[in-house]
Protein backbone atom coordinates (compact mmCIF):
# COMPACT_ATOMS: atom_id res chain seq x y z
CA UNK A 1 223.86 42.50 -97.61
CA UNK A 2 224.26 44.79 -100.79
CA UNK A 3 227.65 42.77 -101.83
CA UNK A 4 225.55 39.74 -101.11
CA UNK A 5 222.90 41.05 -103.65
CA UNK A 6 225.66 41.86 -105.79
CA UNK A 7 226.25 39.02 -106.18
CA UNK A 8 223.64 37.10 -106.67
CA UNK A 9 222.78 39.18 -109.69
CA UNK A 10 226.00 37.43 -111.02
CA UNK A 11 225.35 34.13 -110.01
CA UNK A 12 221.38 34.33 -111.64
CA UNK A 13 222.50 35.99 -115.32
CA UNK A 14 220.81 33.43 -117.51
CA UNK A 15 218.01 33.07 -115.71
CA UNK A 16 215.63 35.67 -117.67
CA UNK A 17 217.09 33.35 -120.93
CA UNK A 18 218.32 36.84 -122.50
CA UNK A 19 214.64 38.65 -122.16
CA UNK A 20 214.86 42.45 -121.94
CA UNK A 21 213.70 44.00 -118.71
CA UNK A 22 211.14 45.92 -118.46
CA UNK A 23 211.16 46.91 -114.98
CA UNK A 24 212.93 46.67 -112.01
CA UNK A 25 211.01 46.53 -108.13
CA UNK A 26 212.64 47.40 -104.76
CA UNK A 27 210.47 46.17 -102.37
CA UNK A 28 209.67 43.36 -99.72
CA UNK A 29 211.35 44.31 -96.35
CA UNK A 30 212.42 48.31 -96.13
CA UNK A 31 214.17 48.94 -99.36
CA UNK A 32 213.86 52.51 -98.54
CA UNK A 33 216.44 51.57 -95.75
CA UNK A 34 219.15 51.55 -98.59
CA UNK A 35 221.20 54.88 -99.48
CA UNK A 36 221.06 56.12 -103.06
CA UNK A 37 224.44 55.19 -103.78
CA UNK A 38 223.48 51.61 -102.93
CA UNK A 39 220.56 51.58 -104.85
CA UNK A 40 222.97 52.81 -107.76
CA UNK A 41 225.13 49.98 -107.08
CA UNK A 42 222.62 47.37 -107.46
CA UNK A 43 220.88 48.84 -110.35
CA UNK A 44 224.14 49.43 -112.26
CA UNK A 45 225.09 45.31 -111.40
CA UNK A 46 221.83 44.80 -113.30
CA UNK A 47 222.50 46.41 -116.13
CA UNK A 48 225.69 44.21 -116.51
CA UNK A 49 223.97 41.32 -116.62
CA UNK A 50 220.80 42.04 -118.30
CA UNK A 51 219.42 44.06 -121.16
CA UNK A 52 217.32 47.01 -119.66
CA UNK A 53 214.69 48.91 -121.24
CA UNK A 54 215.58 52.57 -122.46
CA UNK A 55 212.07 52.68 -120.57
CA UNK A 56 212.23 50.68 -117.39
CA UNK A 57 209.41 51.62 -114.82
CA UNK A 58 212.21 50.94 -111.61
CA UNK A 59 210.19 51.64 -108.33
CA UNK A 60 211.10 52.02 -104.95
CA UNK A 61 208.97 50.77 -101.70
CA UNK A 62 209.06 53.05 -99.03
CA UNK A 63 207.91 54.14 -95.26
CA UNK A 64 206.87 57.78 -95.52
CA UNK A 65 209.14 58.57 -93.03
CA UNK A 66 212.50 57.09 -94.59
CA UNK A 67 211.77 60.05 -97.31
CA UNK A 68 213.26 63.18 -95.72
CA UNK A 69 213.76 65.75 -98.47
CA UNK A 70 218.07 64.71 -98.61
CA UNK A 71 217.21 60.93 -98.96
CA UNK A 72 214.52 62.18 -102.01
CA UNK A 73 216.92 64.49 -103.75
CA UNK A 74 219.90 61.90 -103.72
CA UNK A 75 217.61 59.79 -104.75
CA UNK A 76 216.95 62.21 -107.29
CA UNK A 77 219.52 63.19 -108.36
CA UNK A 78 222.11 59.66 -108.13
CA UNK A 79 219.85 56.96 -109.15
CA UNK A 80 217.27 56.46 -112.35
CA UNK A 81 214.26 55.38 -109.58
CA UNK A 82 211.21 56.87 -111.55
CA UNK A 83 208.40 55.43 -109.49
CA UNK A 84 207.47 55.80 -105.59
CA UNK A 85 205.38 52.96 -104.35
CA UNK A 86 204.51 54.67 -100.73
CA UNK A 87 202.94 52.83 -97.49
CA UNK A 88 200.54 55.40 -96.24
CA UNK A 89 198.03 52.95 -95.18
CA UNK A 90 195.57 55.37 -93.06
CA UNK A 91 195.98 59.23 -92.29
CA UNK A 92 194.72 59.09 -88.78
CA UNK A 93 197.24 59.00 -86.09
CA UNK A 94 195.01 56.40 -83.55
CA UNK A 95 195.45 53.50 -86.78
CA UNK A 96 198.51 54.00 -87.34
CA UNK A 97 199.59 53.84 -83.64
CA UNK A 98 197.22 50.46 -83.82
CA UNK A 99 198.83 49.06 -87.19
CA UNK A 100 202.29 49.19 -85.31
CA UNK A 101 203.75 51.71 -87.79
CA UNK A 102 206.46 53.60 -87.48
CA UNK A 103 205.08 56.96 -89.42
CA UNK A 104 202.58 59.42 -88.16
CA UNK A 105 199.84 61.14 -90.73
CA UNK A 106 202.14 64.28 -91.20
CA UNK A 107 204.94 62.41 -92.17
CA UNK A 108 202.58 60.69 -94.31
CA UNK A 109 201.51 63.89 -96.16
CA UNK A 110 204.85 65.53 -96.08
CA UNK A 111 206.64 62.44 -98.05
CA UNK A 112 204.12 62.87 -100.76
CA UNK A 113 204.41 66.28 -101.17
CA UNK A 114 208.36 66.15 -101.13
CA UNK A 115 208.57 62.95 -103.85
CA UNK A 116 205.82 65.63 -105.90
CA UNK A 117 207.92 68.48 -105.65
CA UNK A 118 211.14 66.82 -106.30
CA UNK A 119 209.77 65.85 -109.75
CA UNK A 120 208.64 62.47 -109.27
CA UNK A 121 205.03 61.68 -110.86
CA UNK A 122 204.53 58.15 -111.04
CA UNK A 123 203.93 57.55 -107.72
CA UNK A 124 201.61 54.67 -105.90
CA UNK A 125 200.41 54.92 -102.30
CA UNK A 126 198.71 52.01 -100.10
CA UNK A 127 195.62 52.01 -97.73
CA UNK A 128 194.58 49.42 -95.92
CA UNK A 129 190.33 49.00 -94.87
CA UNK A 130 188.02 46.75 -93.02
CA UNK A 131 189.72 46.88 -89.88
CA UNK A 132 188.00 47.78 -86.20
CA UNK A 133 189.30 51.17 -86.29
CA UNK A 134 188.18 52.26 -90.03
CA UNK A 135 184.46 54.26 -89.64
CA UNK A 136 183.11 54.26 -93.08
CA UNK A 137 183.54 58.66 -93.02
CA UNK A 138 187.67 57.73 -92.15
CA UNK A 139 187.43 55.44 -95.07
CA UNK A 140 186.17 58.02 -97.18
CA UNK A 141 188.92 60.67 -95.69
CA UNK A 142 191.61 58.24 -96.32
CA UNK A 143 190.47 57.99 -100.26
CA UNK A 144 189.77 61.26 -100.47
CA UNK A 145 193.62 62.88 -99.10
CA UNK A 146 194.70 60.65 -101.99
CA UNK A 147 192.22 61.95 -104.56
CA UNK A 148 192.99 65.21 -103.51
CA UNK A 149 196.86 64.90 -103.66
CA UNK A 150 196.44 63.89 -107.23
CA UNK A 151 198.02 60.68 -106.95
CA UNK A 152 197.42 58.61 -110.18
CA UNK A 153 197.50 54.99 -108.85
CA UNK A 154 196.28 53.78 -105.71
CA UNK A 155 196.56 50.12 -103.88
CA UNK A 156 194.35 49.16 -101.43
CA UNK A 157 194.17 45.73 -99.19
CA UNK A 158 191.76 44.62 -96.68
CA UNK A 159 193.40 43.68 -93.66
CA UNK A 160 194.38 40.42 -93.28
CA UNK A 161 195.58 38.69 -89.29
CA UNK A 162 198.54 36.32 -89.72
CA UNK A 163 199.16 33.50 -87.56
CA UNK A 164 201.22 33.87 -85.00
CA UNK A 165 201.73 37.91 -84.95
CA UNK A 166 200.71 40.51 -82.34
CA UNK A 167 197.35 41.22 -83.93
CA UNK A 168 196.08 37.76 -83.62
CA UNK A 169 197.57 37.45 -80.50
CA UNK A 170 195.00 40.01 -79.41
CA UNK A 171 192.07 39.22 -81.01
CA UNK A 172 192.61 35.94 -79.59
CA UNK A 173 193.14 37.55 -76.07
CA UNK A 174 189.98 39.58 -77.04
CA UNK A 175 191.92 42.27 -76.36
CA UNK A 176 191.18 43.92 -80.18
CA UNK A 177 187.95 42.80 -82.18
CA UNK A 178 187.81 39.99 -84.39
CA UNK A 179 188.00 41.50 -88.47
CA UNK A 180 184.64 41.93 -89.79
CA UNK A 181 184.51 40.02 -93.20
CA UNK A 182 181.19 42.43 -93.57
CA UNK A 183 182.71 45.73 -92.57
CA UNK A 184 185.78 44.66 -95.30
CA UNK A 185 182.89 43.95 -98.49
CA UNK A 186 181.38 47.05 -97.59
CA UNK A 187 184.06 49.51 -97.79
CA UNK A 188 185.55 47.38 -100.85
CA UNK A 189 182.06 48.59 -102.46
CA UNK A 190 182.78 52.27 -101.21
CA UNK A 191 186.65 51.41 -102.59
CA UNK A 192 184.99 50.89 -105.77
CA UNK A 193 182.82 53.65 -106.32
CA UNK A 194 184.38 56.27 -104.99
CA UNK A 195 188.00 55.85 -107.22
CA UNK A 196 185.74 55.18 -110.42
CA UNK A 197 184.35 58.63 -109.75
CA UNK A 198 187.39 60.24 -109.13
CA UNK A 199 188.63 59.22 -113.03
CA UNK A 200 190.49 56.16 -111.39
CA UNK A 201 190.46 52.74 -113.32
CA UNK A 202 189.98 49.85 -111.65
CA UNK A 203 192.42 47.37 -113.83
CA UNK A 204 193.18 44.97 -110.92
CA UNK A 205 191.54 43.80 -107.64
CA UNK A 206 193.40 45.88 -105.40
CA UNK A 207 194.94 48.45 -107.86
CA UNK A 208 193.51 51.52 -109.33
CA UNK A 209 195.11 53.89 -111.62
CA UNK A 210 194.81 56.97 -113.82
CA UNK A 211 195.54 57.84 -117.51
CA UNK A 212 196.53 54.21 -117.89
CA UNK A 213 199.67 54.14 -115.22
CA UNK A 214 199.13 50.76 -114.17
CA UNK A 215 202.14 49.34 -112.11
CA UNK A 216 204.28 48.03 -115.10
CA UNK A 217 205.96 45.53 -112.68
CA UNK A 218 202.92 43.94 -111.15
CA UNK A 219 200.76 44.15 -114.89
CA UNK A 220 203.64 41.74 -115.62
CA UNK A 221 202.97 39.15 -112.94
CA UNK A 222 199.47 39.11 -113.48
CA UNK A 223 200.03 38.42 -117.13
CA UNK A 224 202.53 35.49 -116.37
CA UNK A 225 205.77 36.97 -117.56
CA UNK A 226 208.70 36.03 -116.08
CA UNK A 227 210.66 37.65 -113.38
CA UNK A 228 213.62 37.02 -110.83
CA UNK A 229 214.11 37.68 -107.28
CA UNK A 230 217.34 39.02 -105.85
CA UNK A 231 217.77 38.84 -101.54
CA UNK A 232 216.06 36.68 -98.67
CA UNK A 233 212.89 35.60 -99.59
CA UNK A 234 212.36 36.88 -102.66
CA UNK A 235 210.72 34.82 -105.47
CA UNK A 236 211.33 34.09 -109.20
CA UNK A 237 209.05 32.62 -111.92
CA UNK A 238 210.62 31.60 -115.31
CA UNK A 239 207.39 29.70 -116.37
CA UNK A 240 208.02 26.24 -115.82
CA UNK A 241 209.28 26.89 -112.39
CA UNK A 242 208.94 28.89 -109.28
CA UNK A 243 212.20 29.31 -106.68
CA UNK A 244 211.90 30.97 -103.44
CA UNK A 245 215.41 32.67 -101.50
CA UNK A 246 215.61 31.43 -97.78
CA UNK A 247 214.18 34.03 -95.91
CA UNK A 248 217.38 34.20 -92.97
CA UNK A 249 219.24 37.16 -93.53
CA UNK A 250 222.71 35.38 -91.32
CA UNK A 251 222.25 32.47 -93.81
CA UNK A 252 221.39 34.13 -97.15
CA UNK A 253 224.66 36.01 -96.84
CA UNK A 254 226.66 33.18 -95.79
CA UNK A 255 225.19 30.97 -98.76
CA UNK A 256 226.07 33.65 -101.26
CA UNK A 257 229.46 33.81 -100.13
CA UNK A 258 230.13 30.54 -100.79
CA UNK A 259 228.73 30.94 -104.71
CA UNK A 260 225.61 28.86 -103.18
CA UNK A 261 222.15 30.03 -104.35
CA UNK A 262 220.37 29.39 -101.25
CA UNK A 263 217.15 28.75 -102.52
CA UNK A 264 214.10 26.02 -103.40
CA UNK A 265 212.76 25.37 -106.38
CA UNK A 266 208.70 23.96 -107.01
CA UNK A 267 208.36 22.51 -110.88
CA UNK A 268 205.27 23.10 -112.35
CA UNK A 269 203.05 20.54 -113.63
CA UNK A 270 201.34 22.07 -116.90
CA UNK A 271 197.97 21.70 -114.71
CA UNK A 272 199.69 23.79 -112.16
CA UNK A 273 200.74 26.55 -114.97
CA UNK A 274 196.89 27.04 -115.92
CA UNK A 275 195.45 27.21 -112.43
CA UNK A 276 198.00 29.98 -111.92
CA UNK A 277 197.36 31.69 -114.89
CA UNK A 278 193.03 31.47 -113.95
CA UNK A 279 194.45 33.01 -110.56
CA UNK A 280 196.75 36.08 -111.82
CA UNK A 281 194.39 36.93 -114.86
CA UNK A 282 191.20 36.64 -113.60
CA UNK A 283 192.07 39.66 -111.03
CA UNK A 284 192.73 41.81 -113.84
CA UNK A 285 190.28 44.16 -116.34
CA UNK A 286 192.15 41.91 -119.13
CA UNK A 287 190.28 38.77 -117.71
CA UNK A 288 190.96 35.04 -118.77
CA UNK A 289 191.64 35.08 -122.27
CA UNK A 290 189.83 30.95 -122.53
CA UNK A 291 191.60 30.93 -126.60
CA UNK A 292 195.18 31.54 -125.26
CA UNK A 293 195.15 29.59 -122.61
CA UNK A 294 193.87 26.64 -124.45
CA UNK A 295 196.76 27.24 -127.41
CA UNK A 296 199.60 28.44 -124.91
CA UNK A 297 199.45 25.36 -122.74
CA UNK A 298 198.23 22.78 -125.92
CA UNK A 299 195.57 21.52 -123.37
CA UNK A 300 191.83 21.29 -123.83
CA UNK A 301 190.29 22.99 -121.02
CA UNK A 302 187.60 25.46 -122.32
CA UNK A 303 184.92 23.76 -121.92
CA UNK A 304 185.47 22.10 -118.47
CA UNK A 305 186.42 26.18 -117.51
CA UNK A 306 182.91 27.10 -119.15
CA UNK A 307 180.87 24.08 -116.93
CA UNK A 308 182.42 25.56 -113.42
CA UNK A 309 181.92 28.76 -114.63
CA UNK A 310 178.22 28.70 -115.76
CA UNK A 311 176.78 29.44 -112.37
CA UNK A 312 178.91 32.50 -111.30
CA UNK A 313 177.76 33.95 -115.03
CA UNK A 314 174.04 32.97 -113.79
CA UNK A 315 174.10 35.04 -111.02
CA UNK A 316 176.48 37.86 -113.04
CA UNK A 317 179.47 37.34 -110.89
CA UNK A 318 181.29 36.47 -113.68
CA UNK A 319 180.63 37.77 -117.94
CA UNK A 320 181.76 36.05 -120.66
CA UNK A 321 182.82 38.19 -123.85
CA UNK A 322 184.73 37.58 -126.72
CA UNK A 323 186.50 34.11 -125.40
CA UNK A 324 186.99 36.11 -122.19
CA UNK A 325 186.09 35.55 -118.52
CA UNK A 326 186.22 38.26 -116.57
CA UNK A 327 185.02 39.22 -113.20
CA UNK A 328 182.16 41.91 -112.24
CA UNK A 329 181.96 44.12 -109.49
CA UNK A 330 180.05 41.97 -107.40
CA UNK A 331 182.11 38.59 -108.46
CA UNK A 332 185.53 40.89 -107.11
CA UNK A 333 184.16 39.89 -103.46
CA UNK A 334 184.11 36.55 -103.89
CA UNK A 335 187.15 36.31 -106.37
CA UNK A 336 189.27 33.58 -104.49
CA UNK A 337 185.98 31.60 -104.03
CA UNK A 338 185.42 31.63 -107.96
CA UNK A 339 189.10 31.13 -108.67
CA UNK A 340 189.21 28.26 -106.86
CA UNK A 341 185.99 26.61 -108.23
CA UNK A 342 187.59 27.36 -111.56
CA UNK A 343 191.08 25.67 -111.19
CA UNK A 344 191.52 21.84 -112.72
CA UNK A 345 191.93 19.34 -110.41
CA UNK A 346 193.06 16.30 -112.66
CA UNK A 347 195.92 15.87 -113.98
């Protein structure tokens, strides 16, 4: 697999058109899986193809309990990873057990504290809420471990029930309760307020950080700048188009081996561009900038974007300032519904 990523790098060198990068994100699967020498490997193919920043956020995804204290200090001490992006999702033993994962809540803490003590301080953690399990006092538990480990940025999801896997399999069974949609708006509110009065900054829908470390690699995406994928599955964006890696490991490696890039590609219409960028930027503090998008695209659509928007600002889901749409506390619970009733439909 690593030889495979390899050399894909290769095979993909022009597709960033020369642009320096600015930060490099192992994630996806189990990245964490990967030795440090490996890691090295890949990073150090990178940086023979492509012009990396003297000051490259490069993260690495990982299970708390892939991070024993010799996998942290080789990583360390053998690769240039600055950033920990760690799956915690609850501290309570019982959620985790029902969440299918693989780490208990002392593993959980003891990762932190070893990536902290090892030097590492730009570190992001997960939690997941509004599932049966999650009391409103665990919620606040959860947040406050966090808080209290001085982690400066924080994601958090609601849980979501694919089709076709175990959980909906059970709820469908009525085996395990149904997600409350209620239960998941309320302790997004608690979300909320509790990180803004812990110092953090809300500068995304999901993502909280503080003294400005927002997640360099995802600030990116949000803001429309290009990126490439590397492995099975992943995804690239180069602004006109979007590609997506077959997701077969077996295949992906056999493709690759052949010099194949074994992947799809989706052109975008110029309609398609702006619904994306309403989409990414109206999740962020930043909000839809309505000036650049009319004079980046060369398309008139500030005033249709105004009409749908007027009754979301009534009812101050939505605020308007300086040529800016952005949404309010209240509007973040309904933000695909307003997305959506913002995107253009004609061509």
């Amino acid at each position: 697999m690593v030889d495979a990523l390899l050399r894909e790098i290769e095979l993909r060198s022009s597709y960033l058109e020369d642009r320096k990068v600015e930060s490099i994100y192992f994630g996806g699967g189990t990245p964490s899986l990967l030795e440090a020498d490996e890691i090295a490997r890949i990073i150090d193919a990178v940086a023979k193809q492509f012009d990396i920043s003297n000051q490259a956020e490069i993260t690495l995804e990982a299970n708390p309990d892939d991070l024993n204290a010799a996998k942290v200090n080789a990583l360390r001490s053998s690769t240039p990873i600055n950033r920990f992006s760690i799956g915690i999702q609850s501290f309570f033993e019982e959620d985790l057990k029902w969440m299918n994962r693989a780490h208990t809540r002392q593993e959980a803490s003891a990762a932190i504290m070893r990536v902290q003590d090892a030097g590492f301080e730009n570190i992001t953690c997960d939690l997941i809420y509004g599932y049966p399990l999650l009391t409103d006092e665990k919620w606040r538990y959860n947040m406050q471990q966090l808080i209290d480990f001085a982690v400066p940025h924080i994601s958090s999801y609601s849980m979501t029930v694919e089709a076709k896997t175990a959980l909906d399999h059970f709820i469908k069974k009525g085996t395990s309760p149904a997600i409350d949609s209620d239960q998941a708006a309320d302790q997004m509110d608690l979300l909320i307020e509790t990180l803004k009065k812990a110092g953090y900054e809300q500068y995304e829908i999901s993502n909280f950080a503080k003294n400005g470390l927002y997640a360099r690699h995802n600030t990116n995406y949000w803001k429309g700048k290009h990126y490439l994928g590397i492995g099975p599955s992943a995804h690239s964006f180069n602004g006109h188009s979007r590609s997506w890696n077959i997701a077969n490991n077996a295949k992906y490696i056999g493709s690759i081996q052949t010099n194949q890039l074994p992947l799809e590609i989706e052109h975008l219409s110029v309609r398609d561009q702006i619904n994306e960028c309403i989409m990414t930027s109206l999740r962020t503090m930043w909000g839809l900038d309505l000036e650049q998008l009319e004079k980046k695209f060369d398309y008139s659509v500030k005033s249709k974007i105004m009409e749908d928007a007027l009754p979301f600002l009534e009812q101050q889901q939505l605020i308007l300032d300086d040529n800016k749409l952005r949404l309010t506390d209240t509007g973040k619970l309904m933000a695909d519904h307003i997305m959506s009733e913002l995107f253009i439909i004609e061509n």
